[in-house]
Protein backbone atom coordinates (compact mmCIF):
# COMPACT_ATOMS: atom_id res chain seq x y z
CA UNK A 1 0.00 0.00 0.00
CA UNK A 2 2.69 2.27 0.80
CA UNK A 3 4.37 2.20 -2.39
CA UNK A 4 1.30 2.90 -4.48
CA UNK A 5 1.12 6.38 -5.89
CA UNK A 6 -1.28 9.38 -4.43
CA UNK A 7 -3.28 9.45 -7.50
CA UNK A 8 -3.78 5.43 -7.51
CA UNK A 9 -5.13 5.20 -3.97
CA UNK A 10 -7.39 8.21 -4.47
CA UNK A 11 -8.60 6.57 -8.35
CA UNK A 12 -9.50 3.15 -6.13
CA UNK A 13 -10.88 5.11 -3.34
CA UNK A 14 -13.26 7.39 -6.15
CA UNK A 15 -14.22 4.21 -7.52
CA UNK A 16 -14.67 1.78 -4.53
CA UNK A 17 -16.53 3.87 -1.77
CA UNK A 18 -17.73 7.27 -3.49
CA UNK A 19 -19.40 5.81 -6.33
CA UNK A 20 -21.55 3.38 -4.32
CA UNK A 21 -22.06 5.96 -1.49
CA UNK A 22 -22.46 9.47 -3.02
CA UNK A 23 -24.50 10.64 -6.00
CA UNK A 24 -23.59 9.79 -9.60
CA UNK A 25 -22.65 13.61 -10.43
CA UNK A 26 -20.24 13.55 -7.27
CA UNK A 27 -18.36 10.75 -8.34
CA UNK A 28 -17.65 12.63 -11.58
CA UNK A 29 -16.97 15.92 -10.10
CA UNK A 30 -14.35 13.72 -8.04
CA UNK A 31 -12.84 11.93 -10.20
CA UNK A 32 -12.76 15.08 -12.81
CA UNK A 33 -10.64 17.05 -9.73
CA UNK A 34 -8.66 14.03 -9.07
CA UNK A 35 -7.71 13.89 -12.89
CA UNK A 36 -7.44 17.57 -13.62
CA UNK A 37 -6.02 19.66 -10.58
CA UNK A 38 -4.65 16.92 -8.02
CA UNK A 39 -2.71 14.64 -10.59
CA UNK A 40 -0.72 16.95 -12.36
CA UNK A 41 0.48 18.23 -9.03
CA UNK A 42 1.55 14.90 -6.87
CA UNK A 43 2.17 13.03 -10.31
CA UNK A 44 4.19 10.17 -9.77
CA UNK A 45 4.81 10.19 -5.52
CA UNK A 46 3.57 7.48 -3.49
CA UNK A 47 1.70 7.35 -0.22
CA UNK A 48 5.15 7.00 1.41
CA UNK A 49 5.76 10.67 0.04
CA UNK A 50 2.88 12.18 1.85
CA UNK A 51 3.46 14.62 4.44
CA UNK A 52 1.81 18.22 5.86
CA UNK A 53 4.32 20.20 3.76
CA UNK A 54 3.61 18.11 0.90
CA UNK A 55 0.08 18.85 1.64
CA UNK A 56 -0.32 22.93 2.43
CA UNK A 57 2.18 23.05 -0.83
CA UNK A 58 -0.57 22.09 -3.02
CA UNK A 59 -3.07 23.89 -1.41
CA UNK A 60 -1.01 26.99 -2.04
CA UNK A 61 -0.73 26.00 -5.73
CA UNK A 62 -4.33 25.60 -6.13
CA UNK A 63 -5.39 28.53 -4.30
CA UNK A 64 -3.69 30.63 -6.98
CA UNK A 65 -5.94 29.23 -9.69
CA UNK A 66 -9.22 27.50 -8.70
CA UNK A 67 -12.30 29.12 -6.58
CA UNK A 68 -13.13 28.63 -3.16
CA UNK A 69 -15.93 25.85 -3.94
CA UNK A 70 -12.96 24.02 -6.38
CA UNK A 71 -10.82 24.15 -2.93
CA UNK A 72 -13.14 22.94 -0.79
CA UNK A 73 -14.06 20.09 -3.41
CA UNK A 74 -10.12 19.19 -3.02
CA UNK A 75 -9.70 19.64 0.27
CA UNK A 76 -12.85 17.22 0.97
CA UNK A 77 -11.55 14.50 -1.50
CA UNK A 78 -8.30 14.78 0.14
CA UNK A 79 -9.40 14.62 4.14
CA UNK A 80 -11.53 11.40 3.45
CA UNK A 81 -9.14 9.55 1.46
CA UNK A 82 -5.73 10.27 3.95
CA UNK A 83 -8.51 9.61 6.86
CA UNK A 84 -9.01 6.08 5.14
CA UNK A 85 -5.15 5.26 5.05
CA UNK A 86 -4.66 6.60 8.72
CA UNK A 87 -7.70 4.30 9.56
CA UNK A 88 -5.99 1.49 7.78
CA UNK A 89 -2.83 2.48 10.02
CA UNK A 90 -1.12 3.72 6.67
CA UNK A 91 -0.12 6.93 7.33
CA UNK A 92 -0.06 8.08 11.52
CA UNK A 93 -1.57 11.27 10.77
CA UNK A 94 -4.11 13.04 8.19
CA UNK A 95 -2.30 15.66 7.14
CA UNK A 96 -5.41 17.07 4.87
CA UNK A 97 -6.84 18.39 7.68
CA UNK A 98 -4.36 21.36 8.00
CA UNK A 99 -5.65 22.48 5.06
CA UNK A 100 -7.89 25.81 5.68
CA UNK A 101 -11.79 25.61 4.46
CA UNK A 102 -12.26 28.48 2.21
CA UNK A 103 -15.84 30.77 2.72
CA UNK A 104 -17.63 31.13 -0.35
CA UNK A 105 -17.84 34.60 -1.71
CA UNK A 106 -20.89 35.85 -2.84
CA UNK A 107 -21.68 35.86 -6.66
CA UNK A 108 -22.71 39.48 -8.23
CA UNK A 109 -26.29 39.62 -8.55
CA UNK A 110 -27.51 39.91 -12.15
CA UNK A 111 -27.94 43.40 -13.53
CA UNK A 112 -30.70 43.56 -16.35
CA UNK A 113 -32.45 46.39 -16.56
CA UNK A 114 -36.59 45.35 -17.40
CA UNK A 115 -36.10 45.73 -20.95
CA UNK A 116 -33.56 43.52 -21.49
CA UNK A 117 -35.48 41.11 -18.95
CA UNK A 118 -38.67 41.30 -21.13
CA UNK A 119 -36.41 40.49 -24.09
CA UNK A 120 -35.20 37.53 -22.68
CA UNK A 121 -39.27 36.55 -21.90
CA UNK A 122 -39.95 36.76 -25.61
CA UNK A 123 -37.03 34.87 -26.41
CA UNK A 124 -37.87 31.84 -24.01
CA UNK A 125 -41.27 32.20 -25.65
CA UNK A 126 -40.00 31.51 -29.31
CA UNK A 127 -37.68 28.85 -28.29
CA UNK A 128 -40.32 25.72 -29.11
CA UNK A 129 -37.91 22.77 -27.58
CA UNK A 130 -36.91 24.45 -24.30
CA UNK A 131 -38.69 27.92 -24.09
CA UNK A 132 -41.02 26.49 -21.16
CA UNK A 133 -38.48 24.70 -19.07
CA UNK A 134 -36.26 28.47 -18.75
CA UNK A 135 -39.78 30.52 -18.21
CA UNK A 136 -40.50 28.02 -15.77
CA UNK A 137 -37.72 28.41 -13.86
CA UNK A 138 -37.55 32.42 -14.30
CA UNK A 139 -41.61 32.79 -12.64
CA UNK A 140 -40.50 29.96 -9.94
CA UNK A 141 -37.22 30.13 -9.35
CA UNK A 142 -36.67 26.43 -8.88
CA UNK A 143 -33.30 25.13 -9.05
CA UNK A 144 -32.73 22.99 -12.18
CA UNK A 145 -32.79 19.67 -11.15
CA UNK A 146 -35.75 20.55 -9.00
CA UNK A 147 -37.83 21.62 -12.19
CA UNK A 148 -36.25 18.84 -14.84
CA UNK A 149 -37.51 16.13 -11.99
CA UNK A 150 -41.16 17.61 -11.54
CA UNK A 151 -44.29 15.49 -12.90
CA UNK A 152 -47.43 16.23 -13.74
CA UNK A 153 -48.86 14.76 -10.49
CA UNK A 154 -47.00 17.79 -8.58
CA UNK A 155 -49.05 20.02 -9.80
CA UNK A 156 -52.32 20.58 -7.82
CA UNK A 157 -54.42 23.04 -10.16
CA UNK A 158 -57.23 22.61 -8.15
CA UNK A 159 -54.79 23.99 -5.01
CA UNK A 160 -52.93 26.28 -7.32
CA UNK A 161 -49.55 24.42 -5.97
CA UNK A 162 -46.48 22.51 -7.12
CA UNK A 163 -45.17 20.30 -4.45
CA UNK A 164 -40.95 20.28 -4.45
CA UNK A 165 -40.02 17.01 -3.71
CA UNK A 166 -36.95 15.69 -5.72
CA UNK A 167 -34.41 16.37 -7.79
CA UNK A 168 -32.41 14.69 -11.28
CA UNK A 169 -28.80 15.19 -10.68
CA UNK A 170 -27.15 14.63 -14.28
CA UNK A 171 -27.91 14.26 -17.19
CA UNK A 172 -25.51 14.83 -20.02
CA UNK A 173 -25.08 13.29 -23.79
CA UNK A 174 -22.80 10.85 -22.28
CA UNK A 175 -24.10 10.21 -18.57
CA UNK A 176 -27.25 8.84 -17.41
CA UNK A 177 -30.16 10.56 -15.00
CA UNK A 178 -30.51 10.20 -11.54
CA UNK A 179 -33.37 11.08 -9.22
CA UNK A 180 -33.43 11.09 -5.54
CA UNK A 181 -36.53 11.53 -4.06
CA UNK A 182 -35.20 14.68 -1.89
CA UNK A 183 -34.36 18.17 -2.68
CA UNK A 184 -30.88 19.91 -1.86
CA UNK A 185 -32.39 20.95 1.89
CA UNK A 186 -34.26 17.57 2.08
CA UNK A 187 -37.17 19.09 2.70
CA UNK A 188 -40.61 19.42 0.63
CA UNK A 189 -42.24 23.19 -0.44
CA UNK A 190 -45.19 24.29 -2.53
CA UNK A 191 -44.61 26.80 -5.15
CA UNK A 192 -47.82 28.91 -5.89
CA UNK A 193 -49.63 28.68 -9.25
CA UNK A 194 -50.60 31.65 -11.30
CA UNK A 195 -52.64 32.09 -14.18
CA UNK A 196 -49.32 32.87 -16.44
CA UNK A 197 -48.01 29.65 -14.64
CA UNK A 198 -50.88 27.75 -15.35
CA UNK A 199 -50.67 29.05 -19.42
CA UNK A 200 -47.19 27.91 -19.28
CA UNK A 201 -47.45 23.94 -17.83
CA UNK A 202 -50.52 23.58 -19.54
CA UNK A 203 -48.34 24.72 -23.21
CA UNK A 204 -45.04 22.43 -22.16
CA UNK A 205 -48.22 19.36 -21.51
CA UNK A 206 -49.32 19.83 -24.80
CA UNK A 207 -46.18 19.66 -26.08
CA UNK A 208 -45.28 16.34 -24.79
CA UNK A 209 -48.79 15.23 -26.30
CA UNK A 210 -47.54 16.83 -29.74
CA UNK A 211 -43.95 14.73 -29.35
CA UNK A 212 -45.30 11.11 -28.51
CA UNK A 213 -48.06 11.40 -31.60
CA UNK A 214 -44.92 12.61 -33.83
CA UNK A 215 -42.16 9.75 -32.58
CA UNK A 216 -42.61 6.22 -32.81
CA UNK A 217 -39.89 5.68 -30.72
CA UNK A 218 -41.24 8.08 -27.94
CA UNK A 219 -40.44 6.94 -24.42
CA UNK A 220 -42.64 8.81 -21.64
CA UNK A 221 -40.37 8.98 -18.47
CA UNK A 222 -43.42 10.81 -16.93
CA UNK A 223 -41.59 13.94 -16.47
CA UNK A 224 -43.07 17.53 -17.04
CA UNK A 225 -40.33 18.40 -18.72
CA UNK A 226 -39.23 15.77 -21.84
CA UNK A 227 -36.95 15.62 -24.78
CA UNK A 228 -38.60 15.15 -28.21
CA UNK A 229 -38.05 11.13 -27.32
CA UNK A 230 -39.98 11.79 -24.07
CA UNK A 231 -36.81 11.25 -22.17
CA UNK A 232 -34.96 13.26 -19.67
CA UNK A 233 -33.90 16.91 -20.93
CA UNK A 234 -30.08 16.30 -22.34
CA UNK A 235 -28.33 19.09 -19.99
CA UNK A 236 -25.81 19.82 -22.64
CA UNK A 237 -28.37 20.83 -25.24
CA UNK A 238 -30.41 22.29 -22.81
CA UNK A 239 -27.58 24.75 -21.76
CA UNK A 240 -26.40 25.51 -25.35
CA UNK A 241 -29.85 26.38 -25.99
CA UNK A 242 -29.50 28.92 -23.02
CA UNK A 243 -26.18 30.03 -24.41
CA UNK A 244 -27.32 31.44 -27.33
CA UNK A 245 -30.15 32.82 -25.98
CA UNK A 246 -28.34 35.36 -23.55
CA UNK A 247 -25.63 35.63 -25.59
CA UNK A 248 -28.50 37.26 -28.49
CA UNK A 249 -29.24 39.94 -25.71
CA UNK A 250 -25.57 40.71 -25.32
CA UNK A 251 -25.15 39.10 -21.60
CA UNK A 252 -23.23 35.54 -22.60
CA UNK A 253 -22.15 35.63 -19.04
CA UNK A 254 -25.70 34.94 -17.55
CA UNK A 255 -26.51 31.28 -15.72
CA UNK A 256 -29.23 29.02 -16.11
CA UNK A 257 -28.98 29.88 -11.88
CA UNK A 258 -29.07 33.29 -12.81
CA UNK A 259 -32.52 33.26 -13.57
CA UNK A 260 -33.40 31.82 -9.80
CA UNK A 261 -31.50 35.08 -8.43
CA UNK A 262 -33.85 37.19 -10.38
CA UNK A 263 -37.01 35.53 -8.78
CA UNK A 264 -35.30 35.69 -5.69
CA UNK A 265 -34.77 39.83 -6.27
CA UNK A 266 -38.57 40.06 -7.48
CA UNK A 267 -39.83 38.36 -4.02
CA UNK A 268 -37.38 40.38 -1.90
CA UNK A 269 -38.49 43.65 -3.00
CA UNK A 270 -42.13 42.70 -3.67
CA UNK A 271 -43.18 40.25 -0.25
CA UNK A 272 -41.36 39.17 2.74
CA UNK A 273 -37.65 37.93 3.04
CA UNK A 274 -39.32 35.03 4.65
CA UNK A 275 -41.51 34.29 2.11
CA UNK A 276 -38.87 34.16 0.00
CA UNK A 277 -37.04 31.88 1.76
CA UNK A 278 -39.84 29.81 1.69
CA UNK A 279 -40.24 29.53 -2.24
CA UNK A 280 -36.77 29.50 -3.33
CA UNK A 281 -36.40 26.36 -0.45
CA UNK A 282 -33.36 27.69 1.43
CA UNK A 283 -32.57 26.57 4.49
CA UNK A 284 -31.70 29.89 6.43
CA UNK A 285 -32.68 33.75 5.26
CA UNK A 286 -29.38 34.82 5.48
CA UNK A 287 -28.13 32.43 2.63
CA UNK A 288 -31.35 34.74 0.47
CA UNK A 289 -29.89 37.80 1.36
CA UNK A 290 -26.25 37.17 0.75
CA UNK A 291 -26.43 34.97 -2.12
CA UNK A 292 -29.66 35.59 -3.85
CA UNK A 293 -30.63 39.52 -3.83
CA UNK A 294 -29.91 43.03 -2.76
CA UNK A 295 -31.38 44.72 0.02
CA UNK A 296 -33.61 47.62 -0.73
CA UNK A 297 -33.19 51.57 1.13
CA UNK A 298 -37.19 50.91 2.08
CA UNK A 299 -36.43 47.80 3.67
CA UNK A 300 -33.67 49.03 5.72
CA UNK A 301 -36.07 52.32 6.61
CA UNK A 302 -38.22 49.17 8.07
CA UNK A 303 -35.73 46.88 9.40
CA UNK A 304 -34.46 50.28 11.45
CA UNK A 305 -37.76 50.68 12.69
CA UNK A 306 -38.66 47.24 14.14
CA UNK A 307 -35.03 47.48 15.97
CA UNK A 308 -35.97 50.76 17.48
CA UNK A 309 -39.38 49.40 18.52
CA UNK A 310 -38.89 46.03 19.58
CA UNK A 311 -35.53 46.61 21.03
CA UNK A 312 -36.94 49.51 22.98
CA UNK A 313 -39.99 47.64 24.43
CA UNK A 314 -38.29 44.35 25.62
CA UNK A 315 -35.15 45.95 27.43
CA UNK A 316 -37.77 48.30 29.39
CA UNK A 317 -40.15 45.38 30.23
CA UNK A 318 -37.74 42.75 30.84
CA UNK A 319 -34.06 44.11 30.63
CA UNK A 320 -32.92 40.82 28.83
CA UNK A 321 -30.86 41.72 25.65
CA UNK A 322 -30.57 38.42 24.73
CA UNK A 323 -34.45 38.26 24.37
CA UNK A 324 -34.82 41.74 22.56
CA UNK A 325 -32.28 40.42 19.66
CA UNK A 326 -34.01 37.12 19.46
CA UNK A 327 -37.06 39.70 18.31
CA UNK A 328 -35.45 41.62 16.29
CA UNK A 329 -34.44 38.89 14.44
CA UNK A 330 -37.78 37.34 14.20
CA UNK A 331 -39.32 40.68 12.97
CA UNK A 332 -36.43 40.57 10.32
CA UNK A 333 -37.51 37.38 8.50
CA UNK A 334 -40.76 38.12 8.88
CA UNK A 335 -41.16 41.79 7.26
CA UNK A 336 -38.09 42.13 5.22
């Protein structure tokens, strides 16, 4: 064991334990970081070679080219697999866990003033294959694999809902789909239905009607959203499709995600921060705020308000600051 390279053991250990234990797409984000970034670096040096300067070296390297998610990937790929050799009484120590975990920085918030937005509308409109999926996802702001995974039995017209339930995790020319019957939080939300939402399902139905009377060799997969086979949405075509679309408005650097931030701005500035927490199914408000939108000069006037008042009233009545910022903080998801 000790004689077998880094980039061996961490090959076997890709293919032997994260394959069977984690999600299809993160066994090929691993072994594409394994290939790509840590490979070139350790090349040819065996386990015997391992040691914490060996270690922060490379994480010096890397930090100069890669983003903080990329070095977290690493560093998490790296911890597991030394933890498995100092399990196996390999190495004495894991020297991967010197390695710093890097915060995420914020990504800038789209800027598209409403013209170019209802461009982009009319565009998504005229696109017949996948016009409906990126609308969808614009008037929602579901993640991807949320909306590519919903079926027709989510939707409650009658309720005016779409349950969230699951999500399909790849899907690429040369890959597969997978769907696991939780959502990134693992945990279920209904998205309200409107009467432009309605329009739009009831269009991308009709459409799937319009594909299995035209292919012989249609498959129904029983997914709202279908290729022209009836099977899962190709994400490679789907995205090129997206490509040129934003790239036509003269913003190539927009993301399918993009779009979710721009719901996520709409429902910040037009209901509660809570509320939007709620739809876009994140786990904690501050991950809405500092991720997702901006925070208005109104909403501020009001946030300064509720401090003044609620503050104000709970130190008088019960002196307990502790109490009065628990409060605040309550008004705060509730009325931002």
């Amino acid at each position: 064991m000790n004689n077998k390279t880094i980039i061996d053991f961490l090959d076997e250990y890709n293919e032997s334990f994260i394959k069977g234990l984690k999600s299809y797409r993160t066994y090929v984000k691993y072994r594409s970081v394994i290939q790509n970034q840590i490979k070139p670096f350790f090349g040819d040096l065996s386990i015997n070679d391992l040691s914490k300067e060996l270690i922060l070296e490379y994480y010096g390297h890397i930090k100069l080219h890669y983003s903080s998610h990329t070095l977290n990937t690493n560093s998490i790929i790296l911890k597991a697999g030394l933890n498995l050799l100092k399990q196996e009484g390999v190495i004495k120590e894991n020297y991967a866990l010197f390695i710093p975990r890097e915060k995420p920085k914020p990504k800038a918030i789209p800027n598209l003033k409403r013209k170019e937005i209802e461009r982009l509308l009319e565009l998504f409109n005229e696109d017949k294959l996948y016009g409906c999926f990126f609308s969808f996802i614009y008037y929602t702001g579901t993640r991807r694999g949320e909306a590519l995974a919903i079926v027709p039995s989510d939707i409650d017209f009658e309720k005016k809902t779409i349950r969230i339930s699951k999500q399909i995790t790849l899907r690429t020319r040369n890959g597969g789909s997978e769907i696991t019957n939780h959502t990134k939080t693992k945990k279920d939300r209904f998205i309200s239905v409107d009467d432009s939402l309605h329009k739009l399902i009831e269009r991308q139905i009709k459409q799937n009607n319009r594909y299995k009377e035209k292919h012989s060799t249609y498959e129904n997969s029983g997914l709202l959203f279908q290729s022209k086979r009836g099977q899962c949405i190709c994400n490679s075509e789907l995205m090129e499709h997206f490509k040129n679309i934003v790239s036509s408005i003269g913003h190539p650097e927009l993301t399918l995600h993009d779009l979710r931030k721009l719901r996520a701005i709409h429902l910040t500035e037009t209901k509660s921060l809570e509320t939007a927490r709620k739809e876009l199914g994140h786990s904690r408000g501050t991950t809405t705020i500092n991720f997702y939108s901006t925070v208005t000069t109104s909403q501020m006037t009001v946030l300064a308000n509720h401090i003044d008042e609620v503050f104000g009233k709970y130190l008088e009545e019960n002196h307990d600051f502790e109490r009065a910022s628990y409060h605040i903080y309550q008004r705060l998801l509730s009325n931002l």
